[in-house]
N, C-alpha and C. Protein backbone atom coordinates (compact mmCIF):
# COMPACT_ATOMS: atom_id res chain seq x y z
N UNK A 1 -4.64 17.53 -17.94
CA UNK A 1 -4.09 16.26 -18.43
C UNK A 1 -3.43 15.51 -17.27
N UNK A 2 -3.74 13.85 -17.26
CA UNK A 2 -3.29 13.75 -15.65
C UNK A 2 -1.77 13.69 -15.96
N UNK A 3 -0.92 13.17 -16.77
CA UNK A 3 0.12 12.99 -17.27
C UNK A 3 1.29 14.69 -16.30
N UNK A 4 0.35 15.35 -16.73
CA UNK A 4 1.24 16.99 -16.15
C UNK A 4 0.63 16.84 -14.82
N UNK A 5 -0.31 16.17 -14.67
CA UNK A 5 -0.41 16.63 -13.09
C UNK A 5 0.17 15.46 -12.37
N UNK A 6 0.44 14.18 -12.75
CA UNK A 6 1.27 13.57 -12.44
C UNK A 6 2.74 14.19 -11.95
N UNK A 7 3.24 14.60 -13.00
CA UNK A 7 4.61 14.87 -12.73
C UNK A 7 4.62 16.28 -11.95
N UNK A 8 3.20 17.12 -11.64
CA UNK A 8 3.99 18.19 -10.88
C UNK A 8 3.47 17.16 -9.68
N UNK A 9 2.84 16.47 -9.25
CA UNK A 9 2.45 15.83 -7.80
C UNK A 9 3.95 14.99 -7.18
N UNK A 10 4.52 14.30 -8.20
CA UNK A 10 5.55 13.41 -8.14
C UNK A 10 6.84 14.42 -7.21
N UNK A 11 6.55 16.02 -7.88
CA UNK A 11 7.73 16.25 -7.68
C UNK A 11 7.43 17.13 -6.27
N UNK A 12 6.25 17.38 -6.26
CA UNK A 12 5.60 18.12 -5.02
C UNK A 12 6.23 17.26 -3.39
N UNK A 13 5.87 15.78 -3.66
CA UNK A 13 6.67 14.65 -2.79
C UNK A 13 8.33 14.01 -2.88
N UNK A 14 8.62 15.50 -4.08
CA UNK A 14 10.29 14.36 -4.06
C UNK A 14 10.51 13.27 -4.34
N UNK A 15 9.60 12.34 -5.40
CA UNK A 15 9.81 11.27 -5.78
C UNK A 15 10.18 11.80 -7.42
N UNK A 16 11.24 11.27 -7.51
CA UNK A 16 11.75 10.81 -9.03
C UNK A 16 11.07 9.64 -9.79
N UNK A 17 10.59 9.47 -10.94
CA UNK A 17 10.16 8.77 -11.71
C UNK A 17 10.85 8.60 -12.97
N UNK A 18 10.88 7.39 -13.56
CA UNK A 18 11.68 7.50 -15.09
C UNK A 18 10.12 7.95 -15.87
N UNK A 19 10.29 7.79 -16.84
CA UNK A 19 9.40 7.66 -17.51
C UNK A 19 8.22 6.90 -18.41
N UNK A 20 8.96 5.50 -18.40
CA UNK A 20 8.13 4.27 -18.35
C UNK A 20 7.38 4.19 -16.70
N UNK A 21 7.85 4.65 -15.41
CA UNK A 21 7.00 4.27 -14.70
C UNK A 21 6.29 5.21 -14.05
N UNK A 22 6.34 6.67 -15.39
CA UNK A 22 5.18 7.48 -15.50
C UNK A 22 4.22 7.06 -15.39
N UNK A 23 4.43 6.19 -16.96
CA UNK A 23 3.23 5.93 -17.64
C UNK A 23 2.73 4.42 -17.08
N UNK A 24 3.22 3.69 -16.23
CA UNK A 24 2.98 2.39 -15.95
C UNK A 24 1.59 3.06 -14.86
N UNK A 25 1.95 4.06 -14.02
CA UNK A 25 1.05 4.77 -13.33
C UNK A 25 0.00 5.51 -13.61
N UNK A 26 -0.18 5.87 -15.08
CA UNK A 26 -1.13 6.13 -15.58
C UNK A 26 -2.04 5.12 -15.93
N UNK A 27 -0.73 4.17 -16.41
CA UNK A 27 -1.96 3.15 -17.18
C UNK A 27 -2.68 2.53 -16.12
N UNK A 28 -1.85 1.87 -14.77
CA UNK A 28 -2.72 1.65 -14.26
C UNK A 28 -3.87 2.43 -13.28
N UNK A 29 -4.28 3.26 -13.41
CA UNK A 29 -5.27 4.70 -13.16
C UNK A 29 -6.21 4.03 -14.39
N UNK A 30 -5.56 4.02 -15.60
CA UNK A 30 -6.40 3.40 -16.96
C UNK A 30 -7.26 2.72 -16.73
N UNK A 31 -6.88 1.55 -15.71
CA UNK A 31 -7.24 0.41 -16.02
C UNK A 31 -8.07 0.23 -14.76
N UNK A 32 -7.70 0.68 -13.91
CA UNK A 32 -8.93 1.11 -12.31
C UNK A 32 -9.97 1.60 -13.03
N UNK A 33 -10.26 3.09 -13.77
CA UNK A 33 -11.46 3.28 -14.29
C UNK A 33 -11.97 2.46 -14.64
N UNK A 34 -11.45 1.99 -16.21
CA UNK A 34 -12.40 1.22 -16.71
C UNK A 34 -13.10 -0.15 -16.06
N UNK A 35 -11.55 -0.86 -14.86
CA UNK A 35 -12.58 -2.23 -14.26
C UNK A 35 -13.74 -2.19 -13.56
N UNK A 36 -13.33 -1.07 -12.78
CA UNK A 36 -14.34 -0.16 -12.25
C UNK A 36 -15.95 -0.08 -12.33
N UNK A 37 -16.18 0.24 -13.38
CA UNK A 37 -17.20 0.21 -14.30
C UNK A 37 -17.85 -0.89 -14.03
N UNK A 38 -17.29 -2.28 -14.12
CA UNK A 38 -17.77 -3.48 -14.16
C UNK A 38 -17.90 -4.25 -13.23
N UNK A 39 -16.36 -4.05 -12.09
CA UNK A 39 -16.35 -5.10 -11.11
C UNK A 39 -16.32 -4.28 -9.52
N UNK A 40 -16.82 -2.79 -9.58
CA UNK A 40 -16.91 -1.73 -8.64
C UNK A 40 -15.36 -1.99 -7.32
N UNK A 41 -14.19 -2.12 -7.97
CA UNK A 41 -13.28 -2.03 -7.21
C UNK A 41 -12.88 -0.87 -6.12
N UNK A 42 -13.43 0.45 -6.57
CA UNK A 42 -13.17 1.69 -5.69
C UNK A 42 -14.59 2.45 -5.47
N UNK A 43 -14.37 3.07 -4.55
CA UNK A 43 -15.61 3.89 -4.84
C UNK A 43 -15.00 5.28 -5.47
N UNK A 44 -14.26 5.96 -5.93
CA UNK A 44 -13.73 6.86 -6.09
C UNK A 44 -13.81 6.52 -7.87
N UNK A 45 -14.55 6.88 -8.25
CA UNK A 45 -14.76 7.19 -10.15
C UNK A 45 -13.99 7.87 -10.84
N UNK A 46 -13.73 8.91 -10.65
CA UNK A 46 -12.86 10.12 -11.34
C UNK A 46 -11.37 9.76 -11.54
N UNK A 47 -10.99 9.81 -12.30
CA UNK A 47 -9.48 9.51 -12.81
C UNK A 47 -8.63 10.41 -12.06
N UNK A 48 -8.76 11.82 -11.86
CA UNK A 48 -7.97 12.66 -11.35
C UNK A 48 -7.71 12.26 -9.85
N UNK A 49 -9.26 11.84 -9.35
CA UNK A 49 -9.28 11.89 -8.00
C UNK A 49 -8.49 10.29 -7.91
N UNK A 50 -8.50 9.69 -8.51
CA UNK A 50 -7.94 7.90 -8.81
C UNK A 50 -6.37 8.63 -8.03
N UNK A 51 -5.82 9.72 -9.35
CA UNK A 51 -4.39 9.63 -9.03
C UNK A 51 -4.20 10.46 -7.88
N UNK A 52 -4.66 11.14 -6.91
CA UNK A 52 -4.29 11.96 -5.90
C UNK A 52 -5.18 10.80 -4.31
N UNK A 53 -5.96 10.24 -4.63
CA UNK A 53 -6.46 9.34 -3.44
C UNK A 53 -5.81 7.85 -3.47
N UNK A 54 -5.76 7.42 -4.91
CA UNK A 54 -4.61 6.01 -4.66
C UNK A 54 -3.13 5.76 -4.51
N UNK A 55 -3.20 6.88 -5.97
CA UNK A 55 -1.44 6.88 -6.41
C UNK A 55 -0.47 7.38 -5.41
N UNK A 56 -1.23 8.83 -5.51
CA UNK A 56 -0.23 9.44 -4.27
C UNK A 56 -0.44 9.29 -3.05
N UNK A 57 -1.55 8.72 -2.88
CA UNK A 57 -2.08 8.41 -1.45
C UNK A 57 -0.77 7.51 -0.77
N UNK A 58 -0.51 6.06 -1.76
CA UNK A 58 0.17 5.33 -1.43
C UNK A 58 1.59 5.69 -1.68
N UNK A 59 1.85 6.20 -2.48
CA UNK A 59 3.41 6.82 -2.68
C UNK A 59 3.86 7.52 -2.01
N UNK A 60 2.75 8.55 -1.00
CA UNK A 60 3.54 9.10 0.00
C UNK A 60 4.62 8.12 0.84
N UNK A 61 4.41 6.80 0.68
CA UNK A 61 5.08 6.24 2.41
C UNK A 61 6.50 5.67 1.62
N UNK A 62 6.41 6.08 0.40
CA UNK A 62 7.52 5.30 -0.74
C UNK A 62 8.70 5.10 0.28
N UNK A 63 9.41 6.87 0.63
CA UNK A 63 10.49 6.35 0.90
C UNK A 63 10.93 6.47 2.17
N UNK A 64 9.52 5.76 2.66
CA UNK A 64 9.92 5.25 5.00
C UNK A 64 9.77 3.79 4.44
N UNK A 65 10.02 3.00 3.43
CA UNK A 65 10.05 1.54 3.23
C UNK A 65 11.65 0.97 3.61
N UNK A 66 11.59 0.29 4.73
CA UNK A 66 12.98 -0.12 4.96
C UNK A 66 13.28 -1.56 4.61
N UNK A 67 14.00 -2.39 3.57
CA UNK A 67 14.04 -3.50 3.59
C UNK A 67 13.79 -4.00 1.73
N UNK A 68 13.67 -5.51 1.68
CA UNK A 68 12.89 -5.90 0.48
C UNK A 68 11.70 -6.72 -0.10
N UNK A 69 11.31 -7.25 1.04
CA UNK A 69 10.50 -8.29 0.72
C UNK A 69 9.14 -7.41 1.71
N UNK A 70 8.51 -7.58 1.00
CA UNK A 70 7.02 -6.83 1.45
C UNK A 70 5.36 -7.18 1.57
N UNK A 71 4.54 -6.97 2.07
CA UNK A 71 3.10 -7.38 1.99
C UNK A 71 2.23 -6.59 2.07
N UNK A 72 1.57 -6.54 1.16
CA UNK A 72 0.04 -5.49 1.29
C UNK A 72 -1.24 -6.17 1.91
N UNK A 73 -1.38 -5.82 2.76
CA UNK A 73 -2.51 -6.89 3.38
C UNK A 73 -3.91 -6.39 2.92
N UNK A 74 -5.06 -7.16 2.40
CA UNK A 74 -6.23 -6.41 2.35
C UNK A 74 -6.04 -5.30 1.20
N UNK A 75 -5.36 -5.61 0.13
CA UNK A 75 -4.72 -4.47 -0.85
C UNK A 75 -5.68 -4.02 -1.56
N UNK A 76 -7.16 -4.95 -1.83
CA UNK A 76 -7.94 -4.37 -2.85
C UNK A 76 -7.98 -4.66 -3.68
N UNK A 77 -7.71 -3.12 -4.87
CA UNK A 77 -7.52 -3.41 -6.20
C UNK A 77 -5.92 -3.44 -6.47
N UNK A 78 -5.30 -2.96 -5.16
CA UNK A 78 -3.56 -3.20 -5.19
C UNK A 78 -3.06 -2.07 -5.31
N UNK A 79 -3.24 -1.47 -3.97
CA UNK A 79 -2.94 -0.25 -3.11
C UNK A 79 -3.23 -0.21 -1.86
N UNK A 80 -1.79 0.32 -1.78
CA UNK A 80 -0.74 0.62 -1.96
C UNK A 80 0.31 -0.43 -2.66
N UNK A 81 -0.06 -1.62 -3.00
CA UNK A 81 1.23 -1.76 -3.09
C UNK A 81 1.68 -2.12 -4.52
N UNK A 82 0.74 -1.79 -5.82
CA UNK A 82 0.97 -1.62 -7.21
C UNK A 82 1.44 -0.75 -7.17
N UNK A 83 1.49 0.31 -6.49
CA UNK A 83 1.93 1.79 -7.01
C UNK A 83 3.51 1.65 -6.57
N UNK A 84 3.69 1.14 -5.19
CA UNK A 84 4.61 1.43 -4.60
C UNK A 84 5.39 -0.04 -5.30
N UNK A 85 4.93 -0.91 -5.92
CA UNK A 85 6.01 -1.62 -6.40
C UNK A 85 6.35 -0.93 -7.88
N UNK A 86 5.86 -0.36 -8.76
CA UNK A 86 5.96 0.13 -9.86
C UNK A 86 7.73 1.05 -9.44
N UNK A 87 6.98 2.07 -8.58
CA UNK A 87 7.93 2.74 -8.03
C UNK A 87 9.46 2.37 -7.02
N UNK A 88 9.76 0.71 -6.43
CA UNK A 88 10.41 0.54 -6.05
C UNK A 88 10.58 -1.01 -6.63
N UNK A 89 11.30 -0.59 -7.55
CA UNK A 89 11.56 -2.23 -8.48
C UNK A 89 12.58 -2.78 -8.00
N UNK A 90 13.44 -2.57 -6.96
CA UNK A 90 14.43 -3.22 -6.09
C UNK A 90 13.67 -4.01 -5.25
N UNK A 91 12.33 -3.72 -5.01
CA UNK A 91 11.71 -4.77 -3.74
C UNK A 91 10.85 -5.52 -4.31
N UNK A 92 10.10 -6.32 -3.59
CA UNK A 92 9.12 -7.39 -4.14
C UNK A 92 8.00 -7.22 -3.06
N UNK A 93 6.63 -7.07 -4.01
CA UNK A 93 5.28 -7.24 -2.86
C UNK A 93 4.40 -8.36 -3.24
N UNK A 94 3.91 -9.17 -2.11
CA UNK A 94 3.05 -9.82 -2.15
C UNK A 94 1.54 -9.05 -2.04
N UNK A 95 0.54 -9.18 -2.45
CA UNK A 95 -0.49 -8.04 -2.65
C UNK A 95 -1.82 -9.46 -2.52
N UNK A 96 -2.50 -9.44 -1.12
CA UNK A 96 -2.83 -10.33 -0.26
C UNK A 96 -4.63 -9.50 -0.09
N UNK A 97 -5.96 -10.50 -0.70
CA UNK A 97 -6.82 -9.88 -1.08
C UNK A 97 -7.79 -11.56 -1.11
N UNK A 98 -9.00 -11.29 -0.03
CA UNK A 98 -9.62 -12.08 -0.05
C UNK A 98 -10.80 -12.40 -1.39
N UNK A 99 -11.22 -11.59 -2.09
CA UNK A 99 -11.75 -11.22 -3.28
C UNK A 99 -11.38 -11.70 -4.48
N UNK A 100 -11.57 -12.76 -5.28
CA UNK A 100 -11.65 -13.01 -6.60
C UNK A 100 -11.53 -12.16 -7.37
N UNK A 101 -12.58 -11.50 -7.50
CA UNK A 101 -12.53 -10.24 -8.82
C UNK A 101 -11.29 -9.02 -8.28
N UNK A 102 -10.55 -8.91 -7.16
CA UNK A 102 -9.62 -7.98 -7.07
C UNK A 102 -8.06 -8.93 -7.41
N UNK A 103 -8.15 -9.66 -7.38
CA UNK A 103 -7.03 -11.07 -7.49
C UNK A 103 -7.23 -10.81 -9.24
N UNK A 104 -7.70 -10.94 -10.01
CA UNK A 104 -8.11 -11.52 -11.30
C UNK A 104 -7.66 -9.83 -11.94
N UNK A 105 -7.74 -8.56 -11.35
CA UNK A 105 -7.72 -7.05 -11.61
C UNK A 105 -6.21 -7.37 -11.66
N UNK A 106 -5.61 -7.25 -10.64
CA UNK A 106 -4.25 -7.14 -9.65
C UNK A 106 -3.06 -7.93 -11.18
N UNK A 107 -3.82 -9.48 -11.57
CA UNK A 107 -3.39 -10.26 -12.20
C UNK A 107 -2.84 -9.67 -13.94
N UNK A 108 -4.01 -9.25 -14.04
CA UNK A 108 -4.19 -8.62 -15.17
C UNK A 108 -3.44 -7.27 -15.50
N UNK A 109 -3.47 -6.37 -14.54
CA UNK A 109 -2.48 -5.42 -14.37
C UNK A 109 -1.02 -5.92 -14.55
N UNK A 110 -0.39 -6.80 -13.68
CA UNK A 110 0.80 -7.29 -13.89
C UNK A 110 1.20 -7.69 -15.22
N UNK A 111 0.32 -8.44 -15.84
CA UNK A 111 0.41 -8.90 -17.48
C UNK A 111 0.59 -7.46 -18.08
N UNK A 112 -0.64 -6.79 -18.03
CA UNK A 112 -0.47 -5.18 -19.32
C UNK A 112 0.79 -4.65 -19.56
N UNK A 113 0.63 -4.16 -17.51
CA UNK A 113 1.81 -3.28 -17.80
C UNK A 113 3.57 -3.86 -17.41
N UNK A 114 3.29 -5.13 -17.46
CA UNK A 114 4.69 -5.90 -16.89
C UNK A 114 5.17 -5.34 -15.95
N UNK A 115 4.90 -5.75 -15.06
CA UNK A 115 5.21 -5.16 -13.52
C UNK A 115 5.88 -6.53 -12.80
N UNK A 116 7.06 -7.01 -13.10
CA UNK A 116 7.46 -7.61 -12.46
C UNK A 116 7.92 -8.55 -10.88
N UNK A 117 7.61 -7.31 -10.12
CA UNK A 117 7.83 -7.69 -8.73
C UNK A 117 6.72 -7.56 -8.00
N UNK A 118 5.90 -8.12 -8.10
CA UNK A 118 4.37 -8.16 -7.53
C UNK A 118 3.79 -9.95 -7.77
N UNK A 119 3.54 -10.56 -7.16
CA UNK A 119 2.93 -11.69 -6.47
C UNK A 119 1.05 -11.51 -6.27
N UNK A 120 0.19 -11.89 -6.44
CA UNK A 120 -1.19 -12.11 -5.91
C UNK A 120 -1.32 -13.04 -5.38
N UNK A 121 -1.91 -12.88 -4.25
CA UNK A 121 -2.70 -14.56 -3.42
C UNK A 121 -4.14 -13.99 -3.16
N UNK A 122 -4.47 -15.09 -3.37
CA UNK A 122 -5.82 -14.80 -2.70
C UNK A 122 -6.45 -15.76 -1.70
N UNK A 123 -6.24 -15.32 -0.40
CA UNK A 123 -6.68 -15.47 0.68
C UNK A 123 -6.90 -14.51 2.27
N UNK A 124 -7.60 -15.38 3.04
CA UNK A 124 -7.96 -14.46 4.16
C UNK A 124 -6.58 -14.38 4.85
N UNK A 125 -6.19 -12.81 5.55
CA UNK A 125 -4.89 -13.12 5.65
C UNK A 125 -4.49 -14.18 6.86
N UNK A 126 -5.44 -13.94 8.11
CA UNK A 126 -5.56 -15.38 9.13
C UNK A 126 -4.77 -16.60 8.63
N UNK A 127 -5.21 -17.40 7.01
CA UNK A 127 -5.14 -18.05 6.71
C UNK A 127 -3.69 -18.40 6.01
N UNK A 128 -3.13 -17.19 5.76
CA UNK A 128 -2.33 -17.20 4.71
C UNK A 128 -0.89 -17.37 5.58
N UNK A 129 -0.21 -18.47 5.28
CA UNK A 129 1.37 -18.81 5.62
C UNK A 129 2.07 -18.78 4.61
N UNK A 130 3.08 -17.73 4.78
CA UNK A 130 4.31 -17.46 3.73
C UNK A 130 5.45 -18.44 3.94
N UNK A 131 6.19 -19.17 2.57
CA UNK A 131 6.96 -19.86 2.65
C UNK A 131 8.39 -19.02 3.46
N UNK A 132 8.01 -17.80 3.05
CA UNK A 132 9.38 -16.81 3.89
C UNK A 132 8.63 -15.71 4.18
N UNK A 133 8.91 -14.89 5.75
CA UNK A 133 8.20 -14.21 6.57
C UNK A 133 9.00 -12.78 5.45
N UNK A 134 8.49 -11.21 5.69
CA UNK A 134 8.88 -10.22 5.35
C UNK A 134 9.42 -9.35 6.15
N UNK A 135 10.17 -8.38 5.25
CA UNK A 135 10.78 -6.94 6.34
C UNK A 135 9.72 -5.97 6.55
N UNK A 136 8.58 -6.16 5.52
CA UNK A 136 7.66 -5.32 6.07
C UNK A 136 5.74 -5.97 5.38
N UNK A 137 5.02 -5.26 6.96
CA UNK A 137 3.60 -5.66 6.73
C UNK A 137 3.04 -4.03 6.01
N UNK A 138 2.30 -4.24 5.18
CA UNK A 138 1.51 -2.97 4.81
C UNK A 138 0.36 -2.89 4.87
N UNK A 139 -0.61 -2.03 5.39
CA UNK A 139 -1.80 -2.22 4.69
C UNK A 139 -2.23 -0.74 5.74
N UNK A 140 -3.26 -0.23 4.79
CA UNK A 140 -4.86 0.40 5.14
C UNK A 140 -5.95 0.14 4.84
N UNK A 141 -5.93 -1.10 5.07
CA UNK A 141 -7.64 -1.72 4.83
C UNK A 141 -8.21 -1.65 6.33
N UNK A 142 -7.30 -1.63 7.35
CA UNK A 142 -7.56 -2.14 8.57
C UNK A 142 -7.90 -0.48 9.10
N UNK A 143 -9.24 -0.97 9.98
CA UNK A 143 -10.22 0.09 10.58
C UNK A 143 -9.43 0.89 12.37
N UNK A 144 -8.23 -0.44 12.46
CA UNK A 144 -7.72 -0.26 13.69
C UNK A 144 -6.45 -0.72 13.71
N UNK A 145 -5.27 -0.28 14.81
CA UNK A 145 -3.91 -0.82 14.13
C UNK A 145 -4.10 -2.19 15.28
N UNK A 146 -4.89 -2.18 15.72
CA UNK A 146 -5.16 -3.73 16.74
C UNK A 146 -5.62 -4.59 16.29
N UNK A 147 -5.88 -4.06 14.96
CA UNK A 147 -6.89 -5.29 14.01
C UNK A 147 -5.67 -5.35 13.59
N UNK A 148 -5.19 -4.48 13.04
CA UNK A 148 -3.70 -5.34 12.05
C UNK A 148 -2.90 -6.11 12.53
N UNK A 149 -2.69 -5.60 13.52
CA UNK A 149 -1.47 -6.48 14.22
C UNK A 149 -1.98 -7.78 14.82
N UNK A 150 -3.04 -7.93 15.35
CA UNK A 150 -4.19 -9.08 15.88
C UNK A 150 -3.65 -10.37 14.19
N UNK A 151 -4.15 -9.90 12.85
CA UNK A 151 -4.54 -10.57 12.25
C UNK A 151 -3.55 -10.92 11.26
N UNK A 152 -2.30 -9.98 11.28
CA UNK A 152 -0.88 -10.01 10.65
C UNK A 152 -0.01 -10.09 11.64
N UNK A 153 0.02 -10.47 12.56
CA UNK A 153 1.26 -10.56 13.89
C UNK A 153 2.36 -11.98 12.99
N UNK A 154 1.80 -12.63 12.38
CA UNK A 154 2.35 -13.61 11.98
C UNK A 154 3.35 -13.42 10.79
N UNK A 155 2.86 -12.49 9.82
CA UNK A 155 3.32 -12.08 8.63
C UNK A 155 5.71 -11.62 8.96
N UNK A 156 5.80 -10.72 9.68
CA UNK A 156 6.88 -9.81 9.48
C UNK A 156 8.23 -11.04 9.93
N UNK A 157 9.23 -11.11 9.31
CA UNK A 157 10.44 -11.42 10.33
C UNK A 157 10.55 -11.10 11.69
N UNK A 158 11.89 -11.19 12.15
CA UNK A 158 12.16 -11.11 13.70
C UNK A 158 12.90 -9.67 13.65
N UNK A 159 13.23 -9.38 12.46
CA UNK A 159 13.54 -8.38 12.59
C UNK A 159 12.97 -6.89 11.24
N UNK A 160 11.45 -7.71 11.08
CA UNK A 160 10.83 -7.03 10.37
C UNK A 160 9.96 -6.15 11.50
N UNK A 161 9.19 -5.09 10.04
CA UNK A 161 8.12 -4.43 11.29
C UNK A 161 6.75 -4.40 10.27
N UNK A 162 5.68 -3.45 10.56
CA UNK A 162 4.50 -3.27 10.36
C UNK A 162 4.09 -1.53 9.90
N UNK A 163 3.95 -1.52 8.69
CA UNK A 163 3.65 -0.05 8.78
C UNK A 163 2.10 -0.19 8.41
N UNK A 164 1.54 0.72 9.12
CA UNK A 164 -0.09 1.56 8.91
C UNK A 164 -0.16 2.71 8.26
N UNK A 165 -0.58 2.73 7.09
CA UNK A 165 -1.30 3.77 6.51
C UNK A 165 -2.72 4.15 7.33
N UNK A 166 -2.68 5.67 7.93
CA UNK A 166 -3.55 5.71 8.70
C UNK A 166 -4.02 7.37 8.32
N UNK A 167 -5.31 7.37 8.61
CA UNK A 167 -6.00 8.92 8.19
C UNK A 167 -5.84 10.00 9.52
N UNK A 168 -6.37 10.22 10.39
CA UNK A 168 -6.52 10.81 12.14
C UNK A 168 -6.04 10.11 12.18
N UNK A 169 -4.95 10.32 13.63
CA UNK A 169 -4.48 9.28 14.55
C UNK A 169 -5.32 9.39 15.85
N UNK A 170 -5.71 8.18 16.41
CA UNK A 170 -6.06 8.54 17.29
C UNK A 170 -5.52 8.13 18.86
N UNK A 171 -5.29 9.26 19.58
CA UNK A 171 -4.92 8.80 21.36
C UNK A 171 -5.14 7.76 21.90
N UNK A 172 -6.34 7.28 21.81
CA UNK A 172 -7.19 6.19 22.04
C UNK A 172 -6.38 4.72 21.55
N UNK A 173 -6.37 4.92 20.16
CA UNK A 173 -6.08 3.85 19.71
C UNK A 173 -4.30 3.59 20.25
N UNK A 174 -3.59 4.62 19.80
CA UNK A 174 -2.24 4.79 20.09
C UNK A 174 -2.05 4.02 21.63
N UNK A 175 -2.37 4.27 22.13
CA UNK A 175 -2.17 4.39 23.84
C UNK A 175 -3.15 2.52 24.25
N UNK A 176 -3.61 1.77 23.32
CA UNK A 176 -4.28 0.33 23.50
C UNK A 176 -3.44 -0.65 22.38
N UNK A 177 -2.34 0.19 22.12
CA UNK A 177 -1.30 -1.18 20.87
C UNK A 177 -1.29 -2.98 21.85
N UNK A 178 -1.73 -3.81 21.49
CA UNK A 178 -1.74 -4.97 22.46
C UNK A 178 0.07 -5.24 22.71
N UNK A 179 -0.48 -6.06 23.51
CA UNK A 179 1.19 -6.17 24.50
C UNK A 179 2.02 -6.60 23.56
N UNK A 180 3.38 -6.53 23.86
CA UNK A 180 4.33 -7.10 23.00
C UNK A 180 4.88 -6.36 21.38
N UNK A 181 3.72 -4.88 21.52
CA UNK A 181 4.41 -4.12 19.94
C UNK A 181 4.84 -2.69 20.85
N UNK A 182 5.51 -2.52 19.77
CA UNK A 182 5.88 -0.69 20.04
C UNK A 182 5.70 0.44 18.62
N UNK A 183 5.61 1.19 19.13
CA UNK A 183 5.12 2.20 17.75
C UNK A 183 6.81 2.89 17.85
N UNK A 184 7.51 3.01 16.80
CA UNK A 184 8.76 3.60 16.62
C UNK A 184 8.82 4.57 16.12
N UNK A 185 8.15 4.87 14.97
CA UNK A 185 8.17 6.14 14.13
C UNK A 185 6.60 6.60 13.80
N UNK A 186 6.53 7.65 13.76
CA UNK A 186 4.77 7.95 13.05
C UNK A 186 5.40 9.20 12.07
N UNK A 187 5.04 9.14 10.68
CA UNK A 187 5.45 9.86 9.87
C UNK A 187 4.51 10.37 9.56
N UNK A 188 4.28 11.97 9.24
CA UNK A 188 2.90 12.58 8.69
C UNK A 188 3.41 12.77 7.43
N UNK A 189 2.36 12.13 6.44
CA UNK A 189 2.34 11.83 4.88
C UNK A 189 1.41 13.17 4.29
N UNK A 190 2.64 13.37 3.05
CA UNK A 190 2.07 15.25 3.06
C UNK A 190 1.64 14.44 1.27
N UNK A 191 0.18 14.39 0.55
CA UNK A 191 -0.75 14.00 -0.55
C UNK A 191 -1.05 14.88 -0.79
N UNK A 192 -0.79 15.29 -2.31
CA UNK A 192 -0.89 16.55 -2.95
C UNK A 192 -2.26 16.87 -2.94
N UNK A 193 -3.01 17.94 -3.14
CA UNK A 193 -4.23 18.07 -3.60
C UNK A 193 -5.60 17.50 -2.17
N UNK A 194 -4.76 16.43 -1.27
CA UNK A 194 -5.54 16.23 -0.28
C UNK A 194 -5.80 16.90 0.91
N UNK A 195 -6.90 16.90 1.62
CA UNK A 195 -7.27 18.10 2.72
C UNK A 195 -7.22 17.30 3.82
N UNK A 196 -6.66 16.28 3.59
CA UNK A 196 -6.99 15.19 4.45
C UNK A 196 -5.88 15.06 5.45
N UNK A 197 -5.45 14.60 6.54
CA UNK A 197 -4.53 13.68 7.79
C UNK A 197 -4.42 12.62 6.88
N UNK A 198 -2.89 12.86 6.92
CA UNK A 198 -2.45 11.00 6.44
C UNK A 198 -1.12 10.70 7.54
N UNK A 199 -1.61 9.40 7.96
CA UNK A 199 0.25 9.69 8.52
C UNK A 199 0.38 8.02 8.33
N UNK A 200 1.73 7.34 8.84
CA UNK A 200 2.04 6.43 8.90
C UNK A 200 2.82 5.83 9.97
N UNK A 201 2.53 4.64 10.74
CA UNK A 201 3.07 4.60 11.77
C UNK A 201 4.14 3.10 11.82
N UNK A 202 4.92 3.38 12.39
CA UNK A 202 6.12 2.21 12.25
C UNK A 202 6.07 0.92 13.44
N UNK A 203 5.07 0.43 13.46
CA UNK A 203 5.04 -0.55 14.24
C UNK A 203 6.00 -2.04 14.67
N UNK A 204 6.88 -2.36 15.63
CA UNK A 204 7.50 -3.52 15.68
C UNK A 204 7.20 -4.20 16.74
N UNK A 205 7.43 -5.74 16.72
CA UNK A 205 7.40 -6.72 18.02
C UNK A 205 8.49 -6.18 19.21
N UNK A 206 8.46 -5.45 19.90
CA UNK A 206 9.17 -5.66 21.32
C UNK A 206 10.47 -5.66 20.89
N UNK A 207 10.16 -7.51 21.06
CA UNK A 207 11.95 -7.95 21.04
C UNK A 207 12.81 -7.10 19.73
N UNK A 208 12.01 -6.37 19.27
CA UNK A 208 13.01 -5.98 17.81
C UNK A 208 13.04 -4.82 17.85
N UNK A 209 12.89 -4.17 19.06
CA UNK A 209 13.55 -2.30 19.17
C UNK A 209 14.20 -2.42 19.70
């Protein structure tokens, strides 16, 4: 039942949950399957595998979030940052998705399960100017953290930063950050049930270490 395997995963990572935002996390698992079906948002089918590759995927980085105002870049179907706003209702995410049919998912989710602090835009992020900059950039859509920062350098405050959800790290990449960032923290993200490298890395502009 994912409901029990929910709550032993939750507690496997030390995250506390009430119990409405158990089930806000189930439902939306609910509601990934079934859009799924229709508008192929994930490639990942299986409900179980839904909650150990999205849910907890993204909840690992819950609590290296410093700040309140936030952005998921390239979010998808809105992950990481449905999960992680469900779970941190003190902050607010903008959830930033060039895709129609993931904008219209994202939308619809917010209505079901009233998820208050979540925003959709839909645009390329290049394109996209925030009326107010954030304390933090999010995303793992990006294939490279030079792509992120290349294409979100604009997004964070002056005294915001950039976190990467990232699978391998690699030397390569680490060691070519373009001029002007620094990597501060790299956290290895421990996902229940996964066999996988997850880590997360704390990226800022220079002037702000």
């Amino acid at each position: 039942m994912l409901s029990a395997q929910l709550d032993t995963y939750l507690a496997e990572i030390d995250l506390a949950a009430t119990p409405e935002q158990k089930q806000q996390l189930l439902d939306f698992v609910a509601m990934l399957a079934k859009w799924n079906k229709a508008y192929n948002l994930t490639s990942v089918r299986d409900p179980e595998q839904m909650l150990i590759r999205h849910i907890m995927d993204s909840l690992a980085a819950s609590k290296h979030l410093v700040g309140e105002r936030f952005i998921d870049v390239g979010t998808g179907p809105g992950l990481p940052g449905i999960p992680l706003a469900i779970m941190n209702p003190d902050k607010t995410f903008v959830l930033l998705d060039s895709l129609g049919k993931r904008i219209r998912f994202q939308k619809q989710v917010q209505f079901e399960l009233g998820i208050n602090n979540i925003s959709s835009v839909e645009s390329r992020v290049e394109a996209y100017q925030p009326e107010e900059l954030f304390d933090g950039v999010l995303s793992r859509a990006f294939a490279s953290i030079q792509d992120m920062l290349h294409w979100c350098h604009h997004l964070p405050k002056e005294s915001g930063c950039f976190y990467a959800l990232k699978g391998q790290l690699s030397d390569e990449e680490m060691a070519h950050l373009p001029h002007g960032f620094a990597v501060t923290d790299v956290f290895q993200l421990h996902v229940p049930r996964l066999d996988e490298q997850r880590h997360l890395l704390r990226v800022v502009k220079n002037s702000a270490v």
